[in-house]
Protein backbone atom coordinates (compact mmCIF):
# COMPACT_ATOMS: atom_id res chain seq x y z
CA UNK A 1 60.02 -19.35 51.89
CA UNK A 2 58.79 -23.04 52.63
CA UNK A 3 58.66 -25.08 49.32
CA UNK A 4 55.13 -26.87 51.08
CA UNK A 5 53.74 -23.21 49.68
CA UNK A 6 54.78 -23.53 46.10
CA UNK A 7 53.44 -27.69 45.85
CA UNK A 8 50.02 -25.63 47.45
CA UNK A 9 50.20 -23.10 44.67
CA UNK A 10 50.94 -25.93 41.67
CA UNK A 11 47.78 -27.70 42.85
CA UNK A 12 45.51 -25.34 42.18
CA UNK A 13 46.88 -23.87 39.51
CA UNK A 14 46.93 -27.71 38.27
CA UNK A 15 43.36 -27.80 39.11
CA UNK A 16 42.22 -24.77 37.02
CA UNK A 17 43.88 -26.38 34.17
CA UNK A 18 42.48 -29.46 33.98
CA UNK A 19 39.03 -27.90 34.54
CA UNK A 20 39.98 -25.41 31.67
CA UNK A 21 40.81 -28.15 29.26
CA UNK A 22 37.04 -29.18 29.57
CA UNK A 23 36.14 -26.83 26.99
CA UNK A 24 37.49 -26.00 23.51
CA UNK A 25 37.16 -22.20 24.28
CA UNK A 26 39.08 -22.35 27.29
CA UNK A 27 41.69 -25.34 26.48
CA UNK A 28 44.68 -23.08 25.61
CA UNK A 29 44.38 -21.00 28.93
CA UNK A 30 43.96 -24.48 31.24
CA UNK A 31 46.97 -25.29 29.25
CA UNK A 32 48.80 -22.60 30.21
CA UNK A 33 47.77 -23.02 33.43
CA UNK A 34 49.14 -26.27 33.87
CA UNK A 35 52.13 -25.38 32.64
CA UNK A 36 52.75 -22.29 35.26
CA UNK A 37 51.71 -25.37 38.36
CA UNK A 38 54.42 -27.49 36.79
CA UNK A 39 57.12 -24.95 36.77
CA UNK A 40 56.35 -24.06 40.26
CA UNK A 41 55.94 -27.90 41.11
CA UNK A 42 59.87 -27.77 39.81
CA UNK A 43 60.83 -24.28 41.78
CA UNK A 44 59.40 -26.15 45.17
CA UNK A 45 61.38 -29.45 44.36
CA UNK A 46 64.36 -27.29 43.70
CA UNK A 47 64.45 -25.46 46.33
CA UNK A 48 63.35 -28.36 48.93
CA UNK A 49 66.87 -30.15 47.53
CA UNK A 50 68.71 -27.02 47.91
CA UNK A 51 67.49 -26.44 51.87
CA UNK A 52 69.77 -27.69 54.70
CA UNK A 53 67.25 -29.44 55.77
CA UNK A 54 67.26 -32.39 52.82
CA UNK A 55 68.15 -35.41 54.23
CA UNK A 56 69.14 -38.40 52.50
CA UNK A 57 67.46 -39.38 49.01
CA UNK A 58 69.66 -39.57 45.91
CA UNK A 59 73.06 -37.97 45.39
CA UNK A 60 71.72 -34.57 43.73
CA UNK A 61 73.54 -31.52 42.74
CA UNK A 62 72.93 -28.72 39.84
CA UNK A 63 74.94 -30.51 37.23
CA UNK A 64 71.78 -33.20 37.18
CA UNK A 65 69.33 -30.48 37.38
CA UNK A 66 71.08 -28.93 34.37
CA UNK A 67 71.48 -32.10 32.28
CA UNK A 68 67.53 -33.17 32.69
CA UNK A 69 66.19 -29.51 32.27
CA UNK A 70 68.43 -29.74 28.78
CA UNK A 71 67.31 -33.00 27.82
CA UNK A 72 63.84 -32.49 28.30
CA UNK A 73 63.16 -29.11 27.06
């Protein structure tokens, strides 16, 4: 599965959330909304560095991955 389709599915769930937090009513689901596009924001990075494809950019590996996903909660 192309990574292109979870930074698609992140933006509208990013979307929803923002429009969610418009209202005091509806603030803690936009939240969580937000939160579910940023985790699959992450997934499609992840898995865009995993593919073959990757070319170039930074020296990456899981260790990294690891180290920030520990450091920052």
């Amino acid at each position: 599965m192309s990574p292109y389709y979870f930074y698609l599915a992140a933006t509208v769930f990013f979307v929803l959330g923002i429009k969610g937090l418009c209202k005091v009513k509806t603030a803690r689901n936009g939240n969580r909304m937000a939160a579910i596009g940023m985790a699959l924001a992450v997934l499609g990075v992840i898995m865009a560095v995993s593919s073959p494809a990757f070319e170039g950019g930074p020296s990456l590996s899981w260790g990294w991955t690891i180290a920030g996903l520990a450091i920052g909660g």
